[in-house]
C-alpha atoms as a PDB file:
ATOM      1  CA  UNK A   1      11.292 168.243 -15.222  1.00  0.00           C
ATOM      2  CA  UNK A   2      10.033 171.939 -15.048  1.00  0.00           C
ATOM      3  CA  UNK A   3       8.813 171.746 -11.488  1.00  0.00           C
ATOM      4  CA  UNK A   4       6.955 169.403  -8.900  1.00  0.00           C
ATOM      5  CA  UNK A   5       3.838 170.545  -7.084  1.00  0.00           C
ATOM      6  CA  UNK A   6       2.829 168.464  -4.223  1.00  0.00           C
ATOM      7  CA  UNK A   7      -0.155 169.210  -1.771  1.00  0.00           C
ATOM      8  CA  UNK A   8       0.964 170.399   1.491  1.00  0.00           C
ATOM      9  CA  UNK A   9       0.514 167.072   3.337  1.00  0.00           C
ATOM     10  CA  UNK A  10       3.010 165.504   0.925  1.00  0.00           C
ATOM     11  CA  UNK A  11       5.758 167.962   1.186  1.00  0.00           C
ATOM     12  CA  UNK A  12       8.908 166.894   3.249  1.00  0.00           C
ATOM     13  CA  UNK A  13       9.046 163.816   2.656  1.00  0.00           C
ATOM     14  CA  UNK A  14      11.766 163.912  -0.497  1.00  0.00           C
ATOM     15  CA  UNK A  15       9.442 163.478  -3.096  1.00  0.00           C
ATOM     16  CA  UNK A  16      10.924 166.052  -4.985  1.00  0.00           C
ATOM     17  CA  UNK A  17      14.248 164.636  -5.199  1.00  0.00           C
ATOM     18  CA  UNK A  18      12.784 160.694  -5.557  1.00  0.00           C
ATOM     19  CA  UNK A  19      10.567 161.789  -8.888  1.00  0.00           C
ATOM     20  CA  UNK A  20      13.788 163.873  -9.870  1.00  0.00           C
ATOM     21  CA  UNK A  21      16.002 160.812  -9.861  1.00  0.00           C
ATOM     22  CA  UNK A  22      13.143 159.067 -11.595  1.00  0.00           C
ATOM     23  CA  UNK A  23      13.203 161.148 -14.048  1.00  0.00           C
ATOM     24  CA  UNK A  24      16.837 161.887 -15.092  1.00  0.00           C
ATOM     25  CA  UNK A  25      17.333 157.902 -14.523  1.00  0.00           C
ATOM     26  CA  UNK A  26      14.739 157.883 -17.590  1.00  0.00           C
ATOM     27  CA  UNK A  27      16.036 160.568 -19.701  1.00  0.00           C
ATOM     28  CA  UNK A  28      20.073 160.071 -19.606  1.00  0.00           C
ATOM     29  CA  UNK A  29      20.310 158.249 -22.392  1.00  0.00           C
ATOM     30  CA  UNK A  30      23.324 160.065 -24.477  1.00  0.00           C
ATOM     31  CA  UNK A  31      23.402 162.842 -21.408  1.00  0.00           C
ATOM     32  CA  UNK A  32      26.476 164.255 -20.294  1.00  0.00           C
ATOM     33  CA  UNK A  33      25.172 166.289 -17.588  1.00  0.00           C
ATOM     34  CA  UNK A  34      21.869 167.739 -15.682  1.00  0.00           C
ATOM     35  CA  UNK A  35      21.798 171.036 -14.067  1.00  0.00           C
ATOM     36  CA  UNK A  36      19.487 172.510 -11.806  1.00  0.00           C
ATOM     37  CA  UNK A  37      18.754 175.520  -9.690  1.00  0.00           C
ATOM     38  CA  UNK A  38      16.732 173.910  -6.921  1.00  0.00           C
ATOM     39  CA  UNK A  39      14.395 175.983  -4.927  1.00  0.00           C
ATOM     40  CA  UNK A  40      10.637 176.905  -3.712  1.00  0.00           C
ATOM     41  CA  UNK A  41       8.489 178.749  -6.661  1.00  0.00           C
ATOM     42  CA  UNK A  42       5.236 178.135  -4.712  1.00  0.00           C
ATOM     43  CA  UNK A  43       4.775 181.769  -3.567  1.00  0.00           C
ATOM     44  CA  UNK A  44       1.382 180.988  -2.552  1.00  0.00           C
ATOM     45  CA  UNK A  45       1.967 179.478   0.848  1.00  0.00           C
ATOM     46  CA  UNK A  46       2.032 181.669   3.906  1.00  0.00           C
ATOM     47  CA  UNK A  47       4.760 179.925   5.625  1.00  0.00           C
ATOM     48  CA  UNK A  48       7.137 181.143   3.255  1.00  0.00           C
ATOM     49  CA  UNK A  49       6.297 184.576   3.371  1.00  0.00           C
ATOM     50  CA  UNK A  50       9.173 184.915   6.110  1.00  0.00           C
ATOM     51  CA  UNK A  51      12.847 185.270   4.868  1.00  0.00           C
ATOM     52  CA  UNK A  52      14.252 183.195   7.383  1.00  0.00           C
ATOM     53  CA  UNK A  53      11.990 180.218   6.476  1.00  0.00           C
ATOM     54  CA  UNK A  54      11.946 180.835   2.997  1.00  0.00           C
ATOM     55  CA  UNK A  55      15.869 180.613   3.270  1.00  0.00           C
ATOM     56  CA  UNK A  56      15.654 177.041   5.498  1.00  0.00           C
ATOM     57  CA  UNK A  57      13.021 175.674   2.833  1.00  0.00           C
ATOM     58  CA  UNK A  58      15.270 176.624  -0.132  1.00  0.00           C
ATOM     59  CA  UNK A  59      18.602 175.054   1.904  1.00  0.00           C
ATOM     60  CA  UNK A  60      16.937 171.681   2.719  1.00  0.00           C
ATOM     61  CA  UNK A  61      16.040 171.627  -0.852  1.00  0.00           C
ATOM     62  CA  UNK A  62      19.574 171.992  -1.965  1.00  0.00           C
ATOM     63  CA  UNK A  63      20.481 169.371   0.516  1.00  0.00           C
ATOM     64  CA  UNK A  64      18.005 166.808  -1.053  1.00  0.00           C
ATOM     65  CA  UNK A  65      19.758 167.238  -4.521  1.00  0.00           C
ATOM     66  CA  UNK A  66      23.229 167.483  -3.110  1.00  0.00           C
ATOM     67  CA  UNK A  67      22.134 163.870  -1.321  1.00  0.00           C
ATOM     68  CA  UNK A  68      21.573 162.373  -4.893  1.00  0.00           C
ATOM     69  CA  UNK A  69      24.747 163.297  -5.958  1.00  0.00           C
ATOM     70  CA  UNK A  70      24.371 167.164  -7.300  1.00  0.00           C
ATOM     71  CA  UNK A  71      27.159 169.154  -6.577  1.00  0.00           C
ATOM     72  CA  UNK A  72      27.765 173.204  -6.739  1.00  0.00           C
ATOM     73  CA  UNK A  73      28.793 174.452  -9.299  1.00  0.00           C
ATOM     74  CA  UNK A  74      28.016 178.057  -9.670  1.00  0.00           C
ATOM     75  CA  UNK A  75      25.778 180.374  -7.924  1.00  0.00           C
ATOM     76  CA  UNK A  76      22.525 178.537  -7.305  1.00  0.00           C
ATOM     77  CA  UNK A  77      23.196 176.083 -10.304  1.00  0.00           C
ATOM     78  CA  UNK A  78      24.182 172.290  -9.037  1.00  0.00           C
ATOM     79  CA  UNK A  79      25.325 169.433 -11.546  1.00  0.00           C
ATOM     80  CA  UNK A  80      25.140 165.921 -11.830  1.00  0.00           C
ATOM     81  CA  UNK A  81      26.768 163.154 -13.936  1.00  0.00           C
ATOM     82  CA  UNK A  82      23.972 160.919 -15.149  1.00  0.00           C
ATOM     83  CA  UNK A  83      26.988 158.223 -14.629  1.00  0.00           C
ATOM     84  CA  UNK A  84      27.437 159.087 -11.122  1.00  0.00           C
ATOM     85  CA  UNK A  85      27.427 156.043  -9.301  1.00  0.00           C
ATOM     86  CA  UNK A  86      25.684 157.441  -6.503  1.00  0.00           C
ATOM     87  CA  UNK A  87      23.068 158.600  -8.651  1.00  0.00           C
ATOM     88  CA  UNK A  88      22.340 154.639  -8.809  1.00  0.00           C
ATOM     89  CA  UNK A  89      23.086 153.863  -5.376  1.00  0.00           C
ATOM     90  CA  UNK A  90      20.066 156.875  -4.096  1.00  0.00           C
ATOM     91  CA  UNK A  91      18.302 156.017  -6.496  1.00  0.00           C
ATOM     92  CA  UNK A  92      17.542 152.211  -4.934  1.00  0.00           C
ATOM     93  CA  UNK A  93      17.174 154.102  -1.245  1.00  0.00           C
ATOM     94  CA  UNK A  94      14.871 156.255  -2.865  1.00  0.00           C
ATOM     95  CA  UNK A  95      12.277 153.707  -4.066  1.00  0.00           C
ATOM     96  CA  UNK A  96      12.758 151.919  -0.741  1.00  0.00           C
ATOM     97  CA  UNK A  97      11.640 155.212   1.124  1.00  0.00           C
ATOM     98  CA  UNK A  98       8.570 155.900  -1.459  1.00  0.00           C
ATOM     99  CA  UNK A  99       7.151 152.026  -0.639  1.00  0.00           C
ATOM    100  CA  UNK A 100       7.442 152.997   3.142  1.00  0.00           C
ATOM    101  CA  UNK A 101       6.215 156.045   2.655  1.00  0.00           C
ATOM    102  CA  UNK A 102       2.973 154.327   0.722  1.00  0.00           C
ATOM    103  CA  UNK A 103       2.416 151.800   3.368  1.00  0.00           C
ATOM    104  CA  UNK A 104       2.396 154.181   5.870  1.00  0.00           C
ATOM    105  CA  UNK A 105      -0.128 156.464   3.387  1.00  0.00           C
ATOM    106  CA  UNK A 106      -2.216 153.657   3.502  1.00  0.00           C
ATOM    107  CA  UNK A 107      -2.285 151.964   6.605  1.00  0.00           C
ATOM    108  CA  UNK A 108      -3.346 155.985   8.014  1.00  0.00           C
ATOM    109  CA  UNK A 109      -6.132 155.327   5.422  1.00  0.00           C
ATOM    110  CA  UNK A 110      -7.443 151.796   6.035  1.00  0.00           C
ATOM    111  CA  UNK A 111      -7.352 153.187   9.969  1.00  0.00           C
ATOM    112  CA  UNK A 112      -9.843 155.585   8.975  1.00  0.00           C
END
């Protein structure tokens, strides 16, 4: 996975990090490792224009990889064994919090 783009009224909720463990839970066959460099590339949005909130976007970002089990490892680059056990165990959380997330989606549009 290259990069996720998610309309504005989706961001902050984790998606990033849910369709991230998605993903490496579907490609680690025969992997010994994933490394990323996690941070905003969406330049575009005029809330980030400010250092000081660019640099709190990019940290809770970090945080959401760090929470499915990347650690640092140098720089900006975080790893992750695909064997990691809490991979697995935020991976289960994760899909909990995307069906809540959907009922609540819904519900706000069945109210409209």
């Amino acid at each position: 996975m290259d990069r996720v783009t998610l309309d504005e009224q989706w961001c902050s909720h984790g998606l990033g990090a849910i369709l991230a463990t998605e993903a490496i839970h579907r490609l680690m066959a025969g992997c010994r490792a994933v490394a990323c460099s996690p941070g905003v590339t969406d330049l575009s949005s005029d809330r980030l224009r400010n250092q000081v909130e660019w640099d709190r976007v990019n940290a809770k970002t970090a945080r959401g990889w760090e929470r499915i089990g990347f650690r640092l490892y140098q720089g900006t680059v975080y790893l992750l064994s695909p064997a990691s056990l809490e991979l697995e165990e935020q991976r289960g959380a994760m899909r909990l919090r995307l069906a809540k997330l959907a009922c609540k989606a819904g519900a706000r549009r069945s109210a409209a």
